[in-house]
N, C-alpha and C. Protein backbone atom coordinates (compact mmCIF):
# COMPACT_ATOMS: atom_id res chain seq x y z
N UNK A 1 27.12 -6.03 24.00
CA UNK A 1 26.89 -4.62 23.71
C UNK A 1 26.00 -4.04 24.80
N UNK A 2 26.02 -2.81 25.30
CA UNK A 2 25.77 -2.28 26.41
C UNK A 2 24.40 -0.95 25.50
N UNK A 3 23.45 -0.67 26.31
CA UNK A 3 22.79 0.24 26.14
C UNK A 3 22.95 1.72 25.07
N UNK A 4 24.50 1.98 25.35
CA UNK A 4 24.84 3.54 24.64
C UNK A 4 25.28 2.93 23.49
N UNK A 5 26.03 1.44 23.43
CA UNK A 5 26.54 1.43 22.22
C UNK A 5 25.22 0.70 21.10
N UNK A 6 24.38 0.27 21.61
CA UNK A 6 23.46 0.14 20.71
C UNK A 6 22.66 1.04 20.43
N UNK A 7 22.55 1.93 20.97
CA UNK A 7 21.84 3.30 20.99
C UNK A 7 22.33 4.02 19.59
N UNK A 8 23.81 4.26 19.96
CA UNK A 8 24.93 5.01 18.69
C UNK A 8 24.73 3.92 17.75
N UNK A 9 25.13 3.19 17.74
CA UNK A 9 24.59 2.02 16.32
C UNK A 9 23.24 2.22 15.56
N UNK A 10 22.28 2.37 16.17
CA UNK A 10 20.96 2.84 16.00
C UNK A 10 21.42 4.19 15.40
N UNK A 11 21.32 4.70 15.69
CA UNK A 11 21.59 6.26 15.06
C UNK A 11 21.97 6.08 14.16
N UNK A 12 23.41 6.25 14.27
CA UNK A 12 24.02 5.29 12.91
C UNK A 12 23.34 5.14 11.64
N UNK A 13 22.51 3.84 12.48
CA UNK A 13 21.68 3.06 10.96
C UNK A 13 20.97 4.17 10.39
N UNK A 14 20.28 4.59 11.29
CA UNK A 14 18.92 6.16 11.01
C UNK A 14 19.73 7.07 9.53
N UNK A 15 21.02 7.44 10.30
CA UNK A 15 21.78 8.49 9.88
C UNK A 15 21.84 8.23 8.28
N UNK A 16 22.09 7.16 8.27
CA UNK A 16 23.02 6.36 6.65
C UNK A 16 21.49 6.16 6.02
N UNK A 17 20.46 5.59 6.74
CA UNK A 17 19.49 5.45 5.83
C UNK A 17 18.78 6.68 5.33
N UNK A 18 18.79 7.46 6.42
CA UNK A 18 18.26 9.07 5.67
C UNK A 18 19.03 9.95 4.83
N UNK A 19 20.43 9.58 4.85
CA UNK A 19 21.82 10.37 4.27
C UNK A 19 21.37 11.77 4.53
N UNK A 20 21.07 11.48 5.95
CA UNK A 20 21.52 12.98 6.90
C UNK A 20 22.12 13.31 8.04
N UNK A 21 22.06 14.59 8.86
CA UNK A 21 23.13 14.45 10.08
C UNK A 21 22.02 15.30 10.41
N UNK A 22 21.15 15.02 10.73
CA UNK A 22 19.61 15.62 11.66
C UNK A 22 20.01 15.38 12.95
N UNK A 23 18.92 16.17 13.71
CA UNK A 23 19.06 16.21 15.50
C UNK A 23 18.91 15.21 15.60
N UNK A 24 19.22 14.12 16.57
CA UNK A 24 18.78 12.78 16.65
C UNK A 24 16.94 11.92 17.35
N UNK A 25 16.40 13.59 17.90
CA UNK A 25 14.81 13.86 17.68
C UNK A 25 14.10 13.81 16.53
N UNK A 26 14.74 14.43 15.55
CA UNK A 26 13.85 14.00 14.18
C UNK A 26 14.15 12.94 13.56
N UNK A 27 14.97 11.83 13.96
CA UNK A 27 15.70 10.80 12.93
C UNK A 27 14.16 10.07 13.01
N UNK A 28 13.79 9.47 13.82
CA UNK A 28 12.90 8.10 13.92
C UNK A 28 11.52 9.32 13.30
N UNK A 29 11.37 9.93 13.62
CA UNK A 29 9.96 10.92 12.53
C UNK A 29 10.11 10.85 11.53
N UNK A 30 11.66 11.51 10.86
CA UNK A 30 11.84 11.42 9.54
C UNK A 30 11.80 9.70 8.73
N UNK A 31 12.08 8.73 9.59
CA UNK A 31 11.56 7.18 8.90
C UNK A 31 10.54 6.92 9.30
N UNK A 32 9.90 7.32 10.13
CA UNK A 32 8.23 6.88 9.72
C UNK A 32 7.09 7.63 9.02
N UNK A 33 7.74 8.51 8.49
CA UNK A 33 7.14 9.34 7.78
C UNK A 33 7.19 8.28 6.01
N UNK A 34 7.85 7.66 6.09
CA UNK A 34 8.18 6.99 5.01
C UNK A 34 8.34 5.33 5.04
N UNK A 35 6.85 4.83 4.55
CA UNK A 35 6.67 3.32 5.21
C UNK A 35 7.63 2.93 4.81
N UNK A 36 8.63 2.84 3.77
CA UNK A 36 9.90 2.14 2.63
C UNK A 36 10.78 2.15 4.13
N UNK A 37 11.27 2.86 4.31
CA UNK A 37 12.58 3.62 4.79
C UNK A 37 12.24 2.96 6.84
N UNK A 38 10.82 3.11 6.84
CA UNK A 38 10.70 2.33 8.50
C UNK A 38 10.84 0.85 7.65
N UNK A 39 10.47 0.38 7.00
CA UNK A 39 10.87 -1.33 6.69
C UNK A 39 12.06 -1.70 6.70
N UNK A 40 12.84 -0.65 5.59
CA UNK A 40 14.28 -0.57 5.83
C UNK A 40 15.39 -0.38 7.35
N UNK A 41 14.85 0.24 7.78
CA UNK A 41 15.53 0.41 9.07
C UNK A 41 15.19 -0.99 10.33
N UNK A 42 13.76 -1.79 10.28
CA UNK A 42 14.01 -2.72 10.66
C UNK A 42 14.72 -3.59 9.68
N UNK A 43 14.29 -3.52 9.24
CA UNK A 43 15.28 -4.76 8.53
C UNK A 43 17.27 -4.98 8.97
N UNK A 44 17.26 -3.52 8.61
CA UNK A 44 18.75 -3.77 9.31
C UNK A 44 19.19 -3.50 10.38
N UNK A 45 18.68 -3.41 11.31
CA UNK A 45 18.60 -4.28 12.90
C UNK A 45 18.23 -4.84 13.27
N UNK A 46 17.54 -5.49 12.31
CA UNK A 46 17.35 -7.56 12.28
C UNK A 46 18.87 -7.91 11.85
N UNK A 47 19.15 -7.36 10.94
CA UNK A 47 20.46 -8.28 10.26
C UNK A 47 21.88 -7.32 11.22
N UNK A 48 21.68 -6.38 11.54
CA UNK A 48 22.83 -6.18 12.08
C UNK A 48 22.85 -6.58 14.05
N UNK A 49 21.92 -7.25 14.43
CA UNK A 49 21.74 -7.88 15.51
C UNK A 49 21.30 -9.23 15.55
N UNK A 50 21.47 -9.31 14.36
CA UNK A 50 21.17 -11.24 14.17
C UNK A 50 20.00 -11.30 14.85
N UNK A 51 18.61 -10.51 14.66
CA UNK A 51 17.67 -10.97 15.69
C UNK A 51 16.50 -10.82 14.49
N UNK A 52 15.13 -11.53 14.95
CA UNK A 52 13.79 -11.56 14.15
C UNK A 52 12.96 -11.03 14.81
N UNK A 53 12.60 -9.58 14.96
CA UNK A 53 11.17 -8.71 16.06
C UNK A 53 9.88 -9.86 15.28
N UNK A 54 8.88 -10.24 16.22
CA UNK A 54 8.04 -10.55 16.25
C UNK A 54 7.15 -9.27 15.08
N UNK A 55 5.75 -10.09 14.59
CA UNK A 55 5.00 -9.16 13.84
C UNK A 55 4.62 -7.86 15.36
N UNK A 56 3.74 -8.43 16.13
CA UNK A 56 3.55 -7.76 17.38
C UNK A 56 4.01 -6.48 17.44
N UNK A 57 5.66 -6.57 17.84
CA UNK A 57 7.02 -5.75 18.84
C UNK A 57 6.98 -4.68 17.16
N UNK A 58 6.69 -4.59 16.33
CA UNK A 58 6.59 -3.07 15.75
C UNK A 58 5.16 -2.80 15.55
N UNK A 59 5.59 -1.75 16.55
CA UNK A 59 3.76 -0.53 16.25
C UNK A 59 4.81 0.27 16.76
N UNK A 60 3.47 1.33 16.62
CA UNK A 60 4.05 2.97 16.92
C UNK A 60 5.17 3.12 18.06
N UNK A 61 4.59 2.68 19.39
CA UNK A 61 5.29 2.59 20.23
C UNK A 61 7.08 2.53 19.72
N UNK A 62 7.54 1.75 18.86
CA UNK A 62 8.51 0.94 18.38
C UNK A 62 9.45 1.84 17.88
N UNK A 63 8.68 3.12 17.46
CA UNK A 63 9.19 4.36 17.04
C UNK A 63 9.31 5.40 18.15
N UNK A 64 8.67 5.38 19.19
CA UNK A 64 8.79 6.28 19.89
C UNK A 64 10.19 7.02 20.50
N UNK A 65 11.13 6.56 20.64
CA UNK A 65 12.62 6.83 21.20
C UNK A 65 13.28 5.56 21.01
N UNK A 66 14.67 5.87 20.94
CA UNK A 66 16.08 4.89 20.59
C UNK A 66 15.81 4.15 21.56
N UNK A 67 15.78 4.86 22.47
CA UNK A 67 15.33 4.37 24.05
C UNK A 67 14.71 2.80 23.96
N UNK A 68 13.32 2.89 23.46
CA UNK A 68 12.35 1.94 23.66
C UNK A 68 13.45 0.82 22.38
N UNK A 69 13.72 1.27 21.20
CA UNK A 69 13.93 0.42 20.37
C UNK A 69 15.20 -0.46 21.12
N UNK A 70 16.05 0.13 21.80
CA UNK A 70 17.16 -0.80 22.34
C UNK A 70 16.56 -1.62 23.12
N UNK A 71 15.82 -1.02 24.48
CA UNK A 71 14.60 -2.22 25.01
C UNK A 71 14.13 -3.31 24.13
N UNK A 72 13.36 -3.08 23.44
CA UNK A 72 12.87 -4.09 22.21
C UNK A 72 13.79 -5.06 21.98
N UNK A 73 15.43 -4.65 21.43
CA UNK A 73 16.07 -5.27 21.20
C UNK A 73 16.91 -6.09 22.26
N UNK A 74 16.98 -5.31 22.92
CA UNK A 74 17.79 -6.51 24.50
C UNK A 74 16.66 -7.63 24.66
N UNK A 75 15.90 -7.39 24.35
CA UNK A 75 14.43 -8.60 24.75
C UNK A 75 14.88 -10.07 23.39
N UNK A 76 15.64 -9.54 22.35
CA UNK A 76 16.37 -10.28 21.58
C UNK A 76 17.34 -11.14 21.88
N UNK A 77 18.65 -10.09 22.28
CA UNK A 77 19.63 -10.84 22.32
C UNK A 77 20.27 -11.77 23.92
C-alpha cells in the first residue's frame, strides 16, 4: 500500500467512526475531542494494518495530520 491509499483508508476509518462526511480537517479534531472514539480509531488501524503502535508513537503529535499518522504507520509495516 502506497501513501494516498493509506491516507483514503484512514479517512475512511475517521468517516465510519464519526458517521459523518466532514471536511477531512475536522475528522482527527472531531476524535480527539472524544478519548472513546481516539481509542477506537487506533484500535482499528492496529487491526486493519495488522500492526501494534508502541505506548510512546500516540501523543498529540499522532493526531496532528493523516499525514504524520501514515508516517507512524509505514514505520510498522
Amino acid at each position: 500500500m502506497n501513501d494516498i491509499e493509506i491516507k483514503v483508508h484512514l479517512i475512511e476509518i475517521a468517516k465510519n467512526i464519526l458517521k459523518v462526511d466532514s471536511e477531512v480537517d475536522d475528522l482527527l479534531y472531531l476524535i480527539i475531542s472524544e478519548s472513546l472514539l481516539a481509542i477506537t480509531f487506533i484500535s482499528i488501524i492496529e487491526e486493519e494494518f495488522d500492526i501494534e503502535f508502541d505506548d510512546d508513537d500516540i501523543d498529540i503529535e499522532f493526531f496532528g495530520s493523516f499525514d504524520e499518522i501514515v508516517l507512524r504507520i509505514k514505520n510498522y509495516i
